[in-house]
C-alpha atoms as a PDB file:
ATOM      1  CA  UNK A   1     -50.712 134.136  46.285  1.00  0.00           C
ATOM      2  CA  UNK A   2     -50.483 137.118  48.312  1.00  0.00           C
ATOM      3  CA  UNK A   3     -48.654 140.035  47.176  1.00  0.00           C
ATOM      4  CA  UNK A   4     -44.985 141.250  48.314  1.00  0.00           C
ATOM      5  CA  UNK A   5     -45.063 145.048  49.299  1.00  0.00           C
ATOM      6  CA  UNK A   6     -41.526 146.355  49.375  1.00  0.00           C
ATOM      7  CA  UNK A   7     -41.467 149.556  51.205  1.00  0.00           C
ATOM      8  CA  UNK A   8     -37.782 151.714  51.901  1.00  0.00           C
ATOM      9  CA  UNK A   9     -39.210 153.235  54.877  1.00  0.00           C
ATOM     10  CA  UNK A  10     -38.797 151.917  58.749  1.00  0.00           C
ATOM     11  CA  UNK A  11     -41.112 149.947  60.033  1.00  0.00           C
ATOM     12  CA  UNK A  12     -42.935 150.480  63.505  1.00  0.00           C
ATOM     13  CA  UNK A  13     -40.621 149.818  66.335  1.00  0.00           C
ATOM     14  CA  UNK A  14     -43.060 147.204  67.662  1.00  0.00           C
ATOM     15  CA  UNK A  15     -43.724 145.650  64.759  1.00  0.00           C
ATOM     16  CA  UNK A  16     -39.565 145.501  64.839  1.00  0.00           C
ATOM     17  CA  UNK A  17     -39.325 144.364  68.074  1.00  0.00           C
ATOM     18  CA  UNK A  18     -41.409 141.585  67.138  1.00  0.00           C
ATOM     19  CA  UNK A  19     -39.736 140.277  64.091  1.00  0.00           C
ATOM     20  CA  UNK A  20     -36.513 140.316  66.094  1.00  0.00           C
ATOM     21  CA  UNK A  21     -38.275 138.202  68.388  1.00  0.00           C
ATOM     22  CA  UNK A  22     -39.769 136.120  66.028  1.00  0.00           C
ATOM     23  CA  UNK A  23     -35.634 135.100  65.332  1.00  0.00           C
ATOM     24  CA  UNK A  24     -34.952 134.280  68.931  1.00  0.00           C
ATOM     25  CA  UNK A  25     -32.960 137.796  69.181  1.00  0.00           C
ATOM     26  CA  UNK A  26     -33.399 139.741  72.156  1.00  0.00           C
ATOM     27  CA  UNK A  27     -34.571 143.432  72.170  1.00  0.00           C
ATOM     28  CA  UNK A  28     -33.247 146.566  74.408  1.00  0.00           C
ATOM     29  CA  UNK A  29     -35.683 149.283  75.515  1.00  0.00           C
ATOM     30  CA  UNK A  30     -38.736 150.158  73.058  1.00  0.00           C
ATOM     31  CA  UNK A  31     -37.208 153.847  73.689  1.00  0.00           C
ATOM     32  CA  UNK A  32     -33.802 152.394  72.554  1.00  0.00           C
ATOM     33  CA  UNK A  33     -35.566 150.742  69.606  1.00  0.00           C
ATOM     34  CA  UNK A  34     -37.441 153.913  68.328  1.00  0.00           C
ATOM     35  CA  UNK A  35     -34.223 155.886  68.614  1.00  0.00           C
ATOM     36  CA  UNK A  36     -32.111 153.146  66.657  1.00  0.00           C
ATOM     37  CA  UNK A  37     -34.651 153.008  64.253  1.00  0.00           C
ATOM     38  CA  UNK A  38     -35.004 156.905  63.647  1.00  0.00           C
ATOM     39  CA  UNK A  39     -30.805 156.673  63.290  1.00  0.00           C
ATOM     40  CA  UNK A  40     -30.415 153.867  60.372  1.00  0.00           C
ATOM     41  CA  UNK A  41     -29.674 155.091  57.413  1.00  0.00           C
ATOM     42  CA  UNK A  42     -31.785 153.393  54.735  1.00  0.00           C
ATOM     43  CA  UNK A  43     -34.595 150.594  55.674  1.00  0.00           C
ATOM     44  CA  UNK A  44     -36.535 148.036  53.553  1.00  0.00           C
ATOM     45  CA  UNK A  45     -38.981 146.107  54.440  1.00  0.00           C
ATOM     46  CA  UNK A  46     -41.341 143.728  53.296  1.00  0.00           C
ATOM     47  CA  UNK A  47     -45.028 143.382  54.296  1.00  0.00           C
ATOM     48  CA  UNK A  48     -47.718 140.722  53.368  1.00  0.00           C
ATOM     49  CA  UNK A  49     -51.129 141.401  53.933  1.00  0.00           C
ATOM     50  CA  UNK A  50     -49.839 144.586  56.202  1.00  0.00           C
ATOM     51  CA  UNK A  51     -47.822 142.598  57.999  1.00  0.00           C
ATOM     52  CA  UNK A  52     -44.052 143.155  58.641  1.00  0.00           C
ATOM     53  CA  UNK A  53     -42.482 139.513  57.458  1.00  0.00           C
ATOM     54  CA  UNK A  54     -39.142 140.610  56.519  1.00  0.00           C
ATOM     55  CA  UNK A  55     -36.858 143.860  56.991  1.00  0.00           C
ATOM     56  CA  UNK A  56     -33.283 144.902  56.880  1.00  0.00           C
ATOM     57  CA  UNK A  57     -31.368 148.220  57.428  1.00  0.00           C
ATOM     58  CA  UNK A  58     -27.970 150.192  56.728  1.00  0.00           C
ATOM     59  CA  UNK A  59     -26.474 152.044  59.485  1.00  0.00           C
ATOM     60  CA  UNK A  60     -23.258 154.066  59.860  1.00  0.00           C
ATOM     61  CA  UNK A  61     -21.568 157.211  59.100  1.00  0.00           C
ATOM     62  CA  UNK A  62     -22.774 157.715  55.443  1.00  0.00           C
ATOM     63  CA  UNK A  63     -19.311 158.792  53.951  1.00  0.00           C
ATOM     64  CA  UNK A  64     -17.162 156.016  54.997  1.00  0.00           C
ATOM     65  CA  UNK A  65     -18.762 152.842  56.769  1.00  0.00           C
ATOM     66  CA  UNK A  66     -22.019 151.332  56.207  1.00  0.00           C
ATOM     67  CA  UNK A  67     -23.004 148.485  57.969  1.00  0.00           C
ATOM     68  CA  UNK A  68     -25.719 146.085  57.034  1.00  0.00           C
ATOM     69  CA  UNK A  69     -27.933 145.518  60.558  1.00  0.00           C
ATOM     70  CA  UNK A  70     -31.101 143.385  60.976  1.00  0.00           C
ATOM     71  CA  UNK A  71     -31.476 141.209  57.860  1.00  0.00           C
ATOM     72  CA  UNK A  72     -34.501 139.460  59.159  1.00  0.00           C
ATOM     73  CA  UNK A  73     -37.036 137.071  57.556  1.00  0.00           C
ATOM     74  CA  UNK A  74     -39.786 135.553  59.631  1.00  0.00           C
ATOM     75  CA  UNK A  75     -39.609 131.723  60.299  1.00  0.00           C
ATOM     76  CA  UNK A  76     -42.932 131.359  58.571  1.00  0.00           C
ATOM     77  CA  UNK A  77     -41.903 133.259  55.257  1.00  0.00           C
ATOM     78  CA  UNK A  78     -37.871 131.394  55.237  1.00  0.00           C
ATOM     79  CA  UNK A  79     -36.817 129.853  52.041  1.00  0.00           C
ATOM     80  CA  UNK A  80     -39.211 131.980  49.888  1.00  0.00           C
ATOM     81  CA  UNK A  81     -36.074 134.665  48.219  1.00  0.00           C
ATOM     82  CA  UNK A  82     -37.289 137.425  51.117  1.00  0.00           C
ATOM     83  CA  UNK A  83     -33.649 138.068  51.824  1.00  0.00           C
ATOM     84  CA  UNK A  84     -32.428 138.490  48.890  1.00  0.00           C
ATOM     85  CA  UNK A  85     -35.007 141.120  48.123  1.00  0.00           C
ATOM     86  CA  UNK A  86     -33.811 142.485  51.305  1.00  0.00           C
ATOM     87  CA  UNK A  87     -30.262 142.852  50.281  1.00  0.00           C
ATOM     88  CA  UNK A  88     -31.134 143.203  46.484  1.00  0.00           C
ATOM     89  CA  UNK A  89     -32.969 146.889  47.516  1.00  0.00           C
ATOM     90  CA  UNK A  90     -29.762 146.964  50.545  1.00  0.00           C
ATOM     91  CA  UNK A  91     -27.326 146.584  47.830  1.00  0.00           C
ATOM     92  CA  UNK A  92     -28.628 149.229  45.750  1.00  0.00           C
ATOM     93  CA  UNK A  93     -29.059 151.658  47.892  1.00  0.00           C
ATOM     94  CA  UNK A  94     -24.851 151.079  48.697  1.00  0.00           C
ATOM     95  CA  UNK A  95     -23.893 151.388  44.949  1.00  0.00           C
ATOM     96  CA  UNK A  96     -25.806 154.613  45.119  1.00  0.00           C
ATOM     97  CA  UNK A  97     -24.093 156.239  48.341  1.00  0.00           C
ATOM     98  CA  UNK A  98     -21.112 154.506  48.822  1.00  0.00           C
ATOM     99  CA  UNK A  99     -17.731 156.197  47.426  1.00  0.00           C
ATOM    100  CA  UNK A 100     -14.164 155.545  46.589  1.00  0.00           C
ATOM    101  CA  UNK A 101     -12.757 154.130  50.044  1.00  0.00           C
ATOM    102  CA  UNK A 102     -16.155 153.709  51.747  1.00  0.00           C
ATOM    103  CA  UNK A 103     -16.139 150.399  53.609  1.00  0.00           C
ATOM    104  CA  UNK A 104     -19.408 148.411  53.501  1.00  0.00           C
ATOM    105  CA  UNK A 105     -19.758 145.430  56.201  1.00  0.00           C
ATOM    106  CA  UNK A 106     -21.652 143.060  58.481  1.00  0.00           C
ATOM    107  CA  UNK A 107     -21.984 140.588  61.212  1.00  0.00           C
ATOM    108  CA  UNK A 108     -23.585 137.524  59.611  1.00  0.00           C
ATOM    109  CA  UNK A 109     -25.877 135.549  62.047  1.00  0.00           C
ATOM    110  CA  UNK A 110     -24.017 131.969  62.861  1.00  0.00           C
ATOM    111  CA  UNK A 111     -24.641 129.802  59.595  1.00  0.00           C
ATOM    112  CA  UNK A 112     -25.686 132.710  57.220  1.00  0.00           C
ATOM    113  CA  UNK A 113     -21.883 133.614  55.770  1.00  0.00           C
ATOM    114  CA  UNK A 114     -22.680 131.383  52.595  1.00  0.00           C
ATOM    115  CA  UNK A 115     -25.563 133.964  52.048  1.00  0.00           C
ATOM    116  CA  UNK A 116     -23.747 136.994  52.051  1.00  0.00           C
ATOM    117  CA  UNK A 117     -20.405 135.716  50.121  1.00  0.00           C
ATOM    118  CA  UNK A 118     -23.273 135.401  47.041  1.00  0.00           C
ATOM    119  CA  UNK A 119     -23.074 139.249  47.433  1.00  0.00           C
ATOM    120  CA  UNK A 120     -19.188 139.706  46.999  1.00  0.00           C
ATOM    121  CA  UNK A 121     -18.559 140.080  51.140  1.00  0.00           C
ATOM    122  CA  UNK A 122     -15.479 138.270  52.614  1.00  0.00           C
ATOM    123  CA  UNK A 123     -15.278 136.266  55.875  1.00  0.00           C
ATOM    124  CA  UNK A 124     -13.002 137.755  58.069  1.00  0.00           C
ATOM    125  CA  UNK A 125     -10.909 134.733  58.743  1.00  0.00           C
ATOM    126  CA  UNK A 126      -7.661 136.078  60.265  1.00  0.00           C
ATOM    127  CA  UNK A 127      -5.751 135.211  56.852  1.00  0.00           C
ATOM    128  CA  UNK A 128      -5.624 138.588  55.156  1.00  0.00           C
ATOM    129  CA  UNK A 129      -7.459 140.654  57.814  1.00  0.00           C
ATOM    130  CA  UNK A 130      -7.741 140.413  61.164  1.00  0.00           C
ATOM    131  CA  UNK A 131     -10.737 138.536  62.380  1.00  0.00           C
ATOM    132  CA  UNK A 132     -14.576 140.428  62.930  1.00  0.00           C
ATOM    133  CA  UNK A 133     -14.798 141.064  66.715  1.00  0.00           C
ATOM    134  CA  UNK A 134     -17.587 142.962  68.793  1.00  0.00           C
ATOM    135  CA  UNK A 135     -19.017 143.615  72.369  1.00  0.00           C
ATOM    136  CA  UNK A 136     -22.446 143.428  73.964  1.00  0.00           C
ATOM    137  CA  UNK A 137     -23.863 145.672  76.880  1.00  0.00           C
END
């Protein structure tokens, strides 16, 4: 079995670009990559044989919102427990840096809410708060 190599640093924006490609997701510039990249606030990622195979990143403010971006595992490596060592190291690093009143959220890919509900987040359903929305350029 090959060994896992968890690393908290960002991976190469190519190697990104890929792995969101790998997903079906589409990618902006590679200059708009490398700049997102150099933003995020904490990465992990996960390599196999030096290969990128699964990643995941917090973005935000740092005092008051955090928001969990690009929790991706390769097709080839799905159903192995990547993820949740990609929110296990995620969630850490939140208990660390996030305060009293600091709001910690995502946008779950289209099936993946039962994933992140294991991890104490809430759907948005309308009923108590209003309902997630967003905008694409």
């Amino acid at each position: 079995m090959t060994e896992l190599e968890i690393l908290s640093t960002p991976p190469a924006a190519t190697e990104f670009s890929a792995l969101r490609e790998s997903v079906g997701w589409q990618n902006p510039t590679h200059e708009q990559v490398t700049a997102s990249i150099a933003a995020s606030l904490y990465w992990v990622q996960c390599r196999k044989e030096q290969q990128l195979v699964a990643c995941g990143r917090v973005v935000g403010d740092g005092q008051m919102y955090f928001y969990i971006q690009d929790v991706i595992v390769h097709p080839d490596h799905q159903g192995c427990g990547l993820g949740h060592v990609i929110m296990d190291s995620i969630e850490q690093y939140l208990s660390a840096h996030c305060h009293s009143g600091a709001t910690a959220a995502l946008l779950a890919a289209q099936g993946k809410e039962a994933f992140y509900l294991r991890y104490g987040y809430a759907l948005r359903n309308g009923e108590t708060l209003g309902l997630g929305m967003c905008k694409f350029y």
